[in-house]
N, C-alpha and C. Protein backbone atom coordinates (compact mmCIF):
# COMPACT_ATOMS: atom_id res chain seq x y z
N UNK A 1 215.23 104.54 131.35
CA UNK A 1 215.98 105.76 131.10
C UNK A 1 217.37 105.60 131.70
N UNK A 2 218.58 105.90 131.01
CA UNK A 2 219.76 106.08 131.72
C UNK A 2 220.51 107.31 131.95
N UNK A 3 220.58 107.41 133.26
CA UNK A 3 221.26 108.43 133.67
C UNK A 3 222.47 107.91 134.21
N UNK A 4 223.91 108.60 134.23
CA UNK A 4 225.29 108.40 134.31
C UNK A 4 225.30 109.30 135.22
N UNK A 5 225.75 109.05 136.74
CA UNK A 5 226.32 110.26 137.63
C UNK A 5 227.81 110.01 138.21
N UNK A 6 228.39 110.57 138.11
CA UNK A 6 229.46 110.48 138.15
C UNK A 6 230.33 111.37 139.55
N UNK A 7 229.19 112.15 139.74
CA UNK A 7 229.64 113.23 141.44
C UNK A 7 228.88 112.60 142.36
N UNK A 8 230.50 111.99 143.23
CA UNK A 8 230.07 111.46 144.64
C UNK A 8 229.70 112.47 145.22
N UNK A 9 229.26 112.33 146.64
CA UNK A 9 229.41 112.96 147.94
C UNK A 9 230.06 112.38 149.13
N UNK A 10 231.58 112.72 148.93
CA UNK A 10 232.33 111.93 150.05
C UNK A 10 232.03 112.70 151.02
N UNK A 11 231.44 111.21 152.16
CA UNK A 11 230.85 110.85 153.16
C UNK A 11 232.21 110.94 154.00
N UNK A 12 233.12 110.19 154.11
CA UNK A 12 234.04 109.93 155.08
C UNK A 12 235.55 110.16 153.65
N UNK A 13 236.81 109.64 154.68
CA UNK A 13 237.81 109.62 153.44
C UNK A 13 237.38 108.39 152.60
N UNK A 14 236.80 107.76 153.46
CA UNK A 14 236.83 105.89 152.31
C UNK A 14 235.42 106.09 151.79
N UNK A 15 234.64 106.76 152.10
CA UNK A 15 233.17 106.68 151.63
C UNK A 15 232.78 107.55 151.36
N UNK A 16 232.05 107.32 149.86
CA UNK A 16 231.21 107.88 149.26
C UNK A 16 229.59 107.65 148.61
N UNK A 17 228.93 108.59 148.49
CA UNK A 17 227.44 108.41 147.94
C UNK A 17 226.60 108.63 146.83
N UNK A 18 226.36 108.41 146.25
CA UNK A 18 225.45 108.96 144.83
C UNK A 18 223.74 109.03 145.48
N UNK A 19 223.28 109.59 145.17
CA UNK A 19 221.57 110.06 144.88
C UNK A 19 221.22 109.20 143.94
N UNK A 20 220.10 108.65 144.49
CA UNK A 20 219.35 107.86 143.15
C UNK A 20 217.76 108.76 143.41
N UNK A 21 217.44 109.37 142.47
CA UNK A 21 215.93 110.31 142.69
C UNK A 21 215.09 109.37 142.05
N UNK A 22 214.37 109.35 141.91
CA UNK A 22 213.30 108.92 141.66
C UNK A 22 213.35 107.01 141.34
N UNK A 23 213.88 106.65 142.61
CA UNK A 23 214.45 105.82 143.12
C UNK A 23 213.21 103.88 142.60
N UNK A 24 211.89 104.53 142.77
CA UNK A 24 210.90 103.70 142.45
C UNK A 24 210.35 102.91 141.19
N UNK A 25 211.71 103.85 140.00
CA UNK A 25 211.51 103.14 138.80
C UNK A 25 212.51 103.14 138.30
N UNK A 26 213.65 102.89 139.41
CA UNK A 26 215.08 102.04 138.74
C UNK A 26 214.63 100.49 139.06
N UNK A 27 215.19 99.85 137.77
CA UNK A 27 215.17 98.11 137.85
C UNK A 27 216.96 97.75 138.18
N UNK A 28 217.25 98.30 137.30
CA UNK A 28 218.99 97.90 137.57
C UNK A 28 219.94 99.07 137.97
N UNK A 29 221.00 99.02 138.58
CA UNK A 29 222.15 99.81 138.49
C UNK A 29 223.53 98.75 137.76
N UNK A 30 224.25 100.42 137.55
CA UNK A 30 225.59 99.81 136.62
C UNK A 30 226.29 100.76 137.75
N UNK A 31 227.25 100.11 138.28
CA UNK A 31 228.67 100.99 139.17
C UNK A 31 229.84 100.18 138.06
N UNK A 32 230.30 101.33 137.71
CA UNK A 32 231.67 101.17 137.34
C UNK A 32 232.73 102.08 137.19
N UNK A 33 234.19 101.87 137.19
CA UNK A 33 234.91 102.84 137.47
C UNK A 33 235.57 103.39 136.11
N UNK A 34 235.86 104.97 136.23
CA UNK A 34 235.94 105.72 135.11
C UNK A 34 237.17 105.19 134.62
N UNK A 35 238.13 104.68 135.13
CA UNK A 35 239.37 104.33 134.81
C UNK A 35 240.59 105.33 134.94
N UNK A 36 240.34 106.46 135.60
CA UNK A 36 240.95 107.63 135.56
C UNK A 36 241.29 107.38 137.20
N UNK A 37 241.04 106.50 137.95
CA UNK A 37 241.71 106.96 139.33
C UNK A 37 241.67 105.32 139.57
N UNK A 38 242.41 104.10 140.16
CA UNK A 38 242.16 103.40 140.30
C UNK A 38 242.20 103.16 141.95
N UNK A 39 241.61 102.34 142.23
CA UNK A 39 241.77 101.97 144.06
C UNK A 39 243.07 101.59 144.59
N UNK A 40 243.51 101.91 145.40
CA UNK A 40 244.54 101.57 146.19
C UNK A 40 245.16 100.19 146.20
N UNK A 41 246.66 99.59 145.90
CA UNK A 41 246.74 98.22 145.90
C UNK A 41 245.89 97.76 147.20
N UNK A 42 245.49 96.66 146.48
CA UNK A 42 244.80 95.73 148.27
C UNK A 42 243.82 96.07 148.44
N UNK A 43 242.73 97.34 147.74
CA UNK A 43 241.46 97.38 148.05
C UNK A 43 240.60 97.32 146.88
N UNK A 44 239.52 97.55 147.22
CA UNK A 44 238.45 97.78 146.43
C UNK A 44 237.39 98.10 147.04
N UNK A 45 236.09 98.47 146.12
CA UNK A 45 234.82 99.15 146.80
C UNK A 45 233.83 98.19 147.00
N UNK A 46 233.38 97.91 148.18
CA UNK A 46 231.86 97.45 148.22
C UNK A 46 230.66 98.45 147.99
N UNK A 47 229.53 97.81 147.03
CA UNK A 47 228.66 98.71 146.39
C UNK A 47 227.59 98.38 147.81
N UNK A 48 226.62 99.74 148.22
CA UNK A 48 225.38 99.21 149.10
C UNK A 48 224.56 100.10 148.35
N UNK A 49 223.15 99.68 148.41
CA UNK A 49 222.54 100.28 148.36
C UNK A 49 221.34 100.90 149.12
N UNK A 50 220.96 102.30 149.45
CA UNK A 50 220.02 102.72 150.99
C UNK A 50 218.40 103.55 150.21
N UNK A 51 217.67 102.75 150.53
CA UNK A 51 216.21 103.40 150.55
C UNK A 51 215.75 103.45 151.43
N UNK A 52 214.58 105.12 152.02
CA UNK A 52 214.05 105.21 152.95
C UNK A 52 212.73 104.21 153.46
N UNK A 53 213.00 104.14 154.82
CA UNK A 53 211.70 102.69 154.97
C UNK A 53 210.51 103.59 155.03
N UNK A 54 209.25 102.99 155.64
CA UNK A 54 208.23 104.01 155.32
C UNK A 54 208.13 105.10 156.64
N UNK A 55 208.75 105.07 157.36
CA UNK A 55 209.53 106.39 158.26
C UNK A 55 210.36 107.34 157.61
N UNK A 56 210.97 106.87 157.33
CA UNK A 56 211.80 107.77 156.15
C UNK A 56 213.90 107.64 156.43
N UNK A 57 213.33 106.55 157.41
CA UNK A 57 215.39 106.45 157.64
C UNK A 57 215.71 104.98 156.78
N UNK A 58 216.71 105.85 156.58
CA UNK A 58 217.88 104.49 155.58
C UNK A 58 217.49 103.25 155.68
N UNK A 59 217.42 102.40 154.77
CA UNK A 59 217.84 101.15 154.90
C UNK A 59 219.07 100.72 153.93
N UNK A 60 219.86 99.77 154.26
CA UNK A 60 221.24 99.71 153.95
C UNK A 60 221.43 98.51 153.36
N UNK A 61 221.83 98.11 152.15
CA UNK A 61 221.84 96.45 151.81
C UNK A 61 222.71 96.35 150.69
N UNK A 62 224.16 95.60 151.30
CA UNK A 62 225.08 95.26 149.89
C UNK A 62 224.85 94.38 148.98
N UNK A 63 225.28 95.47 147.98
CA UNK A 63 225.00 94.68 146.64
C UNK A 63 226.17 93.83 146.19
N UNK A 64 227.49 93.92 146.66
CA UNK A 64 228.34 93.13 145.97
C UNK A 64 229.29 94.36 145.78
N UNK A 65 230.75 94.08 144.80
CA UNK A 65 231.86 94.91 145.20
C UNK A 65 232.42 95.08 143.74
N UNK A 66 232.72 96.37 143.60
CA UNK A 66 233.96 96.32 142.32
C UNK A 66 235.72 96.75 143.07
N UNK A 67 236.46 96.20 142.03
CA UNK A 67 238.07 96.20 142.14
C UNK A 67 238.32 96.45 140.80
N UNK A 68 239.53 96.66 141.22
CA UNK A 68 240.32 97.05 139.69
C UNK A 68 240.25 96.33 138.75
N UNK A 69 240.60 95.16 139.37
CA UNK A 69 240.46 93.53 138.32
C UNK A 69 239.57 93.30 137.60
N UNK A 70 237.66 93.82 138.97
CA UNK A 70 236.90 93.53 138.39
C UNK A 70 235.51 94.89 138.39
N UNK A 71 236.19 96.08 137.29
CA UNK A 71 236.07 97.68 137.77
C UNK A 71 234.43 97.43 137.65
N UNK A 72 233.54 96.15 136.80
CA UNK A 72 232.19 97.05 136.89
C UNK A 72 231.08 95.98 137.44
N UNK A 73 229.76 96.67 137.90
CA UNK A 73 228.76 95.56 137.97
C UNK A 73 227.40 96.07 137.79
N UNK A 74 226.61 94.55 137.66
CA UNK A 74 225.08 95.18 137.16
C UNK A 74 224.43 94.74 138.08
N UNK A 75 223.81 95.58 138.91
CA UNK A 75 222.95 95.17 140.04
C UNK A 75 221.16 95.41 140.12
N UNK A 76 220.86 94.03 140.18
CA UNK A 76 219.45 94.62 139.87
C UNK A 76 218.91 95.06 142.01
N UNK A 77 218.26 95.99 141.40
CA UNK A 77 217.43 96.60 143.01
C UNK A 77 215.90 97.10 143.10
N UNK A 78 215.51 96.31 141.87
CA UNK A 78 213.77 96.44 141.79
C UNK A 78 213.27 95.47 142.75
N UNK A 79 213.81 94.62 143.49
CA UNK A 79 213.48 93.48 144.20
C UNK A 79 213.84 93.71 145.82
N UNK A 80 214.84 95.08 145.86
CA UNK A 80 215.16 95.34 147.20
C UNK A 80 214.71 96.19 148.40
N UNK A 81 213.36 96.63 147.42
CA UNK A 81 213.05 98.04 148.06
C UNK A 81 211.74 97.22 149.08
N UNK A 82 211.96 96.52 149.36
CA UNK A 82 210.85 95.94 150.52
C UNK A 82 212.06 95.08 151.48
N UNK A 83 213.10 94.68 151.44
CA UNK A 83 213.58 93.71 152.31
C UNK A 83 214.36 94.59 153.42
N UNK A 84 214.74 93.38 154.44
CA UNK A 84 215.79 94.21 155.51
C UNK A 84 217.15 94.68 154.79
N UNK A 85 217.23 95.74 155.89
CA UNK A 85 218.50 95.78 155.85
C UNK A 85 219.99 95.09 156.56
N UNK A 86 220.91 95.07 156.09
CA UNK A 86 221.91 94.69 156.66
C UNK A 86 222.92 95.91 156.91
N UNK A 87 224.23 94.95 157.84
CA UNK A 87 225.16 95.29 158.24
C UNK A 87 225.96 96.12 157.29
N UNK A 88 226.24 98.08 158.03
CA UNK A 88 226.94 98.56 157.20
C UNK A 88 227.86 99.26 157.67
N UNK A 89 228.53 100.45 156.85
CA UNK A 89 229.31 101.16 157.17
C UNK A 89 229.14 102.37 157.45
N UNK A 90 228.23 102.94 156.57
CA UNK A 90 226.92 104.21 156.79
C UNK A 90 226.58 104.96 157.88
N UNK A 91 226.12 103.94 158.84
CA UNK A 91 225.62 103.96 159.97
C UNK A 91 225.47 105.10 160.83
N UNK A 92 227.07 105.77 161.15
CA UNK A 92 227.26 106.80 162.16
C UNK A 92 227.10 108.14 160.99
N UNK A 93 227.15 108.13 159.92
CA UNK A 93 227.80 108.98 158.86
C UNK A 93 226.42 110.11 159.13
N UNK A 94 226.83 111.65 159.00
CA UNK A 94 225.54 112.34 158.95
C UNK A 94 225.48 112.90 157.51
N UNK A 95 224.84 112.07 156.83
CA UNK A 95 224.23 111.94 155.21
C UNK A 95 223.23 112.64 154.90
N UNK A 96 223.46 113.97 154.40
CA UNK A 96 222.63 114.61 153.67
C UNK A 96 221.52 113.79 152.88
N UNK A 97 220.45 114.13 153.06
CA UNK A 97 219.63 112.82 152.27
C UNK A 97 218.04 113.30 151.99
N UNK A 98 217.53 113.44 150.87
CA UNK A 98 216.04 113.53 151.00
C UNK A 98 215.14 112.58 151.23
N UNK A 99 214.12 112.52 151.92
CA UNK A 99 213.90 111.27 152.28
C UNK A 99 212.90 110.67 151.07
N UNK A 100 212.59 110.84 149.92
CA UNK A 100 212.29 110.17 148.39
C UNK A 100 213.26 110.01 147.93
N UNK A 101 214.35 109.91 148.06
CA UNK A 101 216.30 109.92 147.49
C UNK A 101 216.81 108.66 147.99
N UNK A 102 216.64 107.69 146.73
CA UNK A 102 217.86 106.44 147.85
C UNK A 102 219.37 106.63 147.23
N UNK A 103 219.78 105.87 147.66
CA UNK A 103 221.85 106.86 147.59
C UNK A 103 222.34 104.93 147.36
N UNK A 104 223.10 105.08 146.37
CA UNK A 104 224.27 104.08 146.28
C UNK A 104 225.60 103.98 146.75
N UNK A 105 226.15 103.49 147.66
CA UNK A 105 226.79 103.75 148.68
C UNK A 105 228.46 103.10 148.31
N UNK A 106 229.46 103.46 148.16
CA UNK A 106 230.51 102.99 148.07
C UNK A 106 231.95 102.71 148.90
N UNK A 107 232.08 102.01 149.77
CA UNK A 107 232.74 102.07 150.74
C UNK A 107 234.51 101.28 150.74
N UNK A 108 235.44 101.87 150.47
CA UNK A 108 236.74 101.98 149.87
C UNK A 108 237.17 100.33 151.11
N UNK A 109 237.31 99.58 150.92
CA UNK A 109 237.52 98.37 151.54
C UNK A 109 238.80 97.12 151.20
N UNK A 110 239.71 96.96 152.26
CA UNK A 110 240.52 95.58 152.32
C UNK A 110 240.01 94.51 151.02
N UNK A 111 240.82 94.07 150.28
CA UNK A 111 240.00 93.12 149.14
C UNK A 111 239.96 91.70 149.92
N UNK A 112 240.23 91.23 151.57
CA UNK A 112 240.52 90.39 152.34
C UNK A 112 238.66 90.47 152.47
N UNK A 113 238.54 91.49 153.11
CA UNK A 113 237.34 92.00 153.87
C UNK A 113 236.57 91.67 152.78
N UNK A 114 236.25 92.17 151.44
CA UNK A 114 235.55 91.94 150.27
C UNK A 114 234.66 90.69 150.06
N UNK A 115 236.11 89.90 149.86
CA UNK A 115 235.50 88.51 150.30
C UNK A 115 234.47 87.84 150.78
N UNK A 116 235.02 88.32 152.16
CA UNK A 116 234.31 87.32 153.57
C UNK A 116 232.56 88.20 153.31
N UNK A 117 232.80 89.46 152.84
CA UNK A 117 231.07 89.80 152.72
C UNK A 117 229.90 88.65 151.89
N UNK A 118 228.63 88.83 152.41
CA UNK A 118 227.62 88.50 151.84
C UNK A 118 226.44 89.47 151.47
N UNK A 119 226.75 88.92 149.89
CA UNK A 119 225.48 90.69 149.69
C UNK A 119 224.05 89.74 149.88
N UNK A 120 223.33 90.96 149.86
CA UNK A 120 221.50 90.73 149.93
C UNK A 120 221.57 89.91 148.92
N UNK A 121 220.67 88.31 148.93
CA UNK A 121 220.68 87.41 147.91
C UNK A 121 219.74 88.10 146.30
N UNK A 122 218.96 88.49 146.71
CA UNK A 122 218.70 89.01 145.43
C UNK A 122 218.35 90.46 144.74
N UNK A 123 219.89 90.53 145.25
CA UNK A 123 220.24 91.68 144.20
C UNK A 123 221.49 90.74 142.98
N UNK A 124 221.37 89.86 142.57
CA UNK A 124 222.28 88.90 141.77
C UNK A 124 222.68 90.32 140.93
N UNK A 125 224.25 89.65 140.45
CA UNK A 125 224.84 90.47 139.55
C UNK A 125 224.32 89.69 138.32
N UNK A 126 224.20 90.86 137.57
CA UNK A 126 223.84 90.07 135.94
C UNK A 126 224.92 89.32 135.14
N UNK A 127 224.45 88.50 134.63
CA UNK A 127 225.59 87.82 134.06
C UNK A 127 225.32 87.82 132.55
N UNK A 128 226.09 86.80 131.88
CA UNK A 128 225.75 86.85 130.49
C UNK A 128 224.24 85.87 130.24
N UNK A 129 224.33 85.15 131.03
CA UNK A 129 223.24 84.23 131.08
C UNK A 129 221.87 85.07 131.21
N UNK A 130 221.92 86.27 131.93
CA UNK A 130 220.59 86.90 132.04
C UNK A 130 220.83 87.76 130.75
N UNK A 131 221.22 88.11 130.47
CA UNK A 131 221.67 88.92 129.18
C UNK A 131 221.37 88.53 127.65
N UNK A 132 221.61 87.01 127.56
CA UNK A 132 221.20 86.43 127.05
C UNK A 132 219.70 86.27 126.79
N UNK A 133 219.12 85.95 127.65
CA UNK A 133 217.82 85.52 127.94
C UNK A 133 216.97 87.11 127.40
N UNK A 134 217.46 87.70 128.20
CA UNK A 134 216.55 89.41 127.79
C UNK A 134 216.86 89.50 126.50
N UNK A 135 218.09 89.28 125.45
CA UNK A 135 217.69 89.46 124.61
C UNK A 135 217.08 88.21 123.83
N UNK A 136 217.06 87.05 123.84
CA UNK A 136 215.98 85.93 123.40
C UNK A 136 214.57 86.88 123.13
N UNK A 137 213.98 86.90 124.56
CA UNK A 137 212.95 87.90 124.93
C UNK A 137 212.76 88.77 124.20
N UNK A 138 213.46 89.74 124.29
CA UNK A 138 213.35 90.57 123.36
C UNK A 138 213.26 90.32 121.63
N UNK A 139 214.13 89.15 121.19
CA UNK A 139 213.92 88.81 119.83
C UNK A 139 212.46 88.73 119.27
N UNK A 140 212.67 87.17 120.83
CA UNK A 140 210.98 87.09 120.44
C UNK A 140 209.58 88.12 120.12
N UNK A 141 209.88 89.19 121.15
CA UNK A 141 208.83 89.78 121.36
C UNK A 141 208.90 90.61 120.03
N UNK A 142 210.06 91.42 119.34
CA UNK A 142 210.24 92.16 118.18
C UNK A 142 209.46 91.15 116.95
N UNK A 143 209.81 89.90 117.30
CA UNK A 143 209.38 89.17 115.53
C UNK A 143 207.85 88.86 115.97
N UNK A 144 207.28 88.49 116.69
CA UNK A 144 206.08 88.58 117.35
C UNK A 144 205.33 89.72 117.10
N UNK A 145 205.69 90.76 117.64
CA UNK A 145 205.16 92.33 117.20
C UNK A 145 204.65 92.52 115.76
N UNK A 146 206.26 92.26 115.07
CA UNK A 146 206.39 92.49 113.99
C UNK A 146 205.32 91.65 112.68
N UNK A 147 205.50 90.61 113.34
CA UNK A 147 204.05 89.17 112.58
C UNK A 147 202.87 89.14 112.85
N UNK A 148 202.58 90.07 113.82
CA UNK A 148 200.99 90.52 113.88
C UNK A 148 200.42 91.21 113.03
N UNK A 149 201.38 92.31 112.14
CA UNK A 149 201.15 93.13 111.16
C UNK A 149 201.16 92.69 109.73
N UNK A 150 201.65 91.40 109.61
CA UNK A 150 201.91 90.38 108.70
C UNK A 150 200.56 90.72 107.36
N UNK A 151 200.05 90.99 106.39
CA UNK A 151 199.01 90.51 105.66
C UNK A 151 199.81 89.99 104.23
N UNK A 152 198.87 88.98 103.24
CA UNK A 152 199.33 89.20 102.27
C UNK A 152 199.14 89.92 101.10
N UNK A 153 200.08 89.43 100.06
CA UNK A 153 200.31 90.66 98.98
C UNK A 153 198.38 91.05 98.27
N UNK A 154 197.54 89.81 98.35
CA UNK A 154 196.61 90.25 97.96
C UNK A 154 195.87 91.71 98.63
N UNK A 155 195.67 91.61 100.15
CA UNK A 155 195.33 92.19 101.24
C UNK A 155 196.05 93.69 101.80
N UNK A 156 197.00 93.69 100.52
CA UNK A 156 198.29 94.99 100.55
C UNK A 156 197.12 96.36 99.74
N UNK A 157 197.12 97.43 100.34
CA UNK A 157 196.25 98.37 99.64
C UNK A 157 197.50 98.95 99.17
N UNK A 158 197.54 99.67 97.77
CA UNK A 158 198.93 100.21 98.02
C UNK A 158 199.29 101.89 98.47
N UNK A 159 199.88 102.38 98.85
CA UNK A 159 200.35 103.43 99.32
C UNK A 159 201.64 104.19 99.51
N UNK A 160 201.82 104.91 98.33
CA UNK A 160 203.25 105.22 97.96
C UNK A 160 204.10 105.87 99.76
N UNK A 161 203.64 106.10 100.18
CA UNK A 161 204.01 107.12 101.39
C UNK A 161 204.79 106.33 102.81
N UNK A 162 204.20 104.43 102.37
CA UNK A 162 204.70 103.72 103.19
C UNK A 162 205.14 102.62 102.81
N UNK A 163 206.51 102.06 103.81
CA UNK A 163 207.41 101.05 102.98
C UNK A 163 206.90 99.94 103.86
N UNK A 164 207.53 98.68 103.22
CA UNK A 164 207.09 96.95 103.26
C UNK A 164 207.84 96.18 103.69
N UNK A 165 208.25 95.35 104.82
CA UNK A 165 209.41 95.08 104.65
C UNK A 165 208.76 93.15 104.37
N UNK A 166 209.39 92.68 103.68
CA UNK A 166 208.67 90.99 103.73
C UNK A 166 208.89 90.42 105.11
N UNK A 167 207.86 89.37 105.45
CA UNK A 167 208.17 88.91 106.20
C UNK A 167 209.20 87.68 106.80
N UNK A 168 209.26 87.10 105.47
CA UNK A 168 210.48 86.36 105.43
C UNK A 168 211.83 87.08 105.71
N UNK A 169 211.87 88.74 105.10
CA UNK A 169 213.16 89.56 106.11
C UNK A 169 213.01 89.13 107.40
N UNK A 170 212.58 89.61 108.16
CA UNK A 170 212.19 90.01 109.31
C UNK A 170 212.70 88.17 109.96
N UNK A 171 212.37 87.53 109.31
CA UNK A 171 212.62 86.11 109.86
C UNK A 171 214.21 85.96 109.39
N UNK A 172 214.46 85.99 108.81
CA UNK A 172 215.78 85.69 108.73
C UNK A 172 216.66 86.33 109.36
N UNK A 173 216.11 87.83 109.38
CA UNK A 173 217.16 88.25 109.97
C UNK A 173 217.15 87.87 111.95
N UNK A 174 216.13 87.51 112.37
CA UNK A 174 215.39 87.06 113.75
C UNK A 174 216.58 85.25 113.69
N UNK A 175 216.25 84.23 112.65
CA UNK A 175 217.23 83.33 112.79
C UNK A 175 219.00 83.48 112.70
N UNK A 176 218.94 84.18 112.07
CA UNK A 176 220.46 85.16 112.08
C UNK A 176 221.03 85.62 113.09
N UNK A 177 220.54 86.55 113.78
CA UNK A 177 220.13 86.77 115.32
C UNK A 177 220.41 86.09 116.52
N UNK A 178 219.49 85.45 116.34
CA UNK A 178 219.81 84.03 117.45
C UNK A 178 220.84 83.36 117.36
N UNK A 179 221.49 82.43 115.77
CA UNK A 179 222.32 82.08 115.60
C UNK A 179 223.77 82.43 116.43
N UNK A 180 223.71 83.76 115.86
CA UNK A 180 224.88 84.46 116.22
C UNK A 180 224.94 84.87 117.73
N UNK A 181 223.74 85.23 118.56
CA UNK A 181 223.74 85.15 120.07
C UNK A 181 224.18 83.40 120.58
N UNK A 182 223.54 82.12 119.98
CA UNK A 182 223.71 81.35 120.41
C UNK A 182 225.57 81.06 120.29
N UNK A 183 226.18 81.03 119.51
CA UNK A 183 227.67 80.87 119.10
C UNK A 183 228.03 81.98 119.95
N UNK A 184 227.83 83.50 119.97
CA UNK A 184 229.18 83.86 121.39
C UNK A 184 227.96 85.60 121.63
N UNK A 185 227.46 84.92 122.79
CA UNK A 185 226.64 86.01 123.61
C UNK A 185 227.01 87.62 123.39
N UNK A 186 228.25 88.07 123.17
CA UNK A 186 228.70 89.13 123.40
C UNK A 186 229.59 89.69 121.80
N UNK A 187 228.87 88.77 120.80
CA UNK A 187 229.39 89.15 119.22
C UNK A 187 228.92 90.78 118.86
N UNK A 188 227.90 91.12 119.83
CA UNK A 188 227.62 93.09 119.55
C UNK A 188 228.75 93.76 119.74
N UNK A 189 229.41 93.66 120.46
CA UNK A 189 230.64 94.29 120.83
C UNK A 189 231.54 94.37 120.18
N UNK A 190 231.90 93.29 118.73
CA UNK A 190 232.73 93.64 118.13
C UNK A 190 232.66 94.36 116.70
């Protein structure tokens, strides 16, 4: 399911927070910026992200950073909700917070400082390479689906009320598909 939130809760002047509710069946986040306010020359935001441990206080773990240059990212955090936390900025902040509520954390930062950070290793940003692959996956699994239902024309009862599609469609358009993912990953877009 995607939900778009767009109202921080500034935390400090440089920091701000989003609510993530029902925190246990997000796989990925997308932070990116609306384009309507840009960051300050020389900075940019480091993304963290905080789930309650089984006490119920924060845990804190960067995911990696957007800038102007580079306004968006895809962070997966189905893999983070058991590890430590790290070093943050959070820390002293008194954060409204429910404790089933984890919060995505954005902290207005030196693009010097940006740098020298190390996020939690696996929260990897997605790339085209994973992007790729999910949709392979996904091809597969659609023409797969789709060829289980396969019979032939003898084995066809007929029934005005429902349509046919051949299965040779379904394949071509599946090698078509691929083709065109294999030559340039990101040909949906245009």
């Amino acid at each position: 399911m995607l939900k778009v939130q767009t109202a921080a809760q500034q935390v400090a002047e440089d920091k701000f927070v989003f609510d993530l509710p029902d925190y246990e069946n997000i796989n990925h986040v997308v932070v990116f910026m609306l384009g309507t306010i840009p960051f300050p020359e020389g900075m940019g935001g480091s993304v963290y992200f905080s789930y309650p441990d089984s006490s119920g206080m924060p845990v804190w773990q960067l995911l990696g950073f957007v800038t102007n240059g580079k306004p968006s990212a895809i962070f997966k955090i189905s893999g983070l909700k058991s590890g430590e936390g790290s070093q943050h900025p959070f820390g002293a902040m008194n954060i409204v917070r429910t404790p089933s509520v984890a919060q995505i954390g954005i902290s207005v930062e030196l693009l010097d400082s940006l740098a020298q950070q190390t996020p939690v290793g696996n929260a990897a940003v997605s790339s085209v390479d994973s992007f790729t692959q999910f949709t392979q996956k996904m091809l597969d699994n659609f023409y797969n689906f789709a060829s289980s239902f396969a019979i032939s024309q003898a084995q066809m009862t007929p029934n005005p009320s429902e349509m046919f599609i051949p299965a040779n469609v379904v394949l071509k358009w599946y090698e078509n598909f691929q083709r065109r993912l294999a030559q340039n990953p990101l040909f949906w877009k245009t």
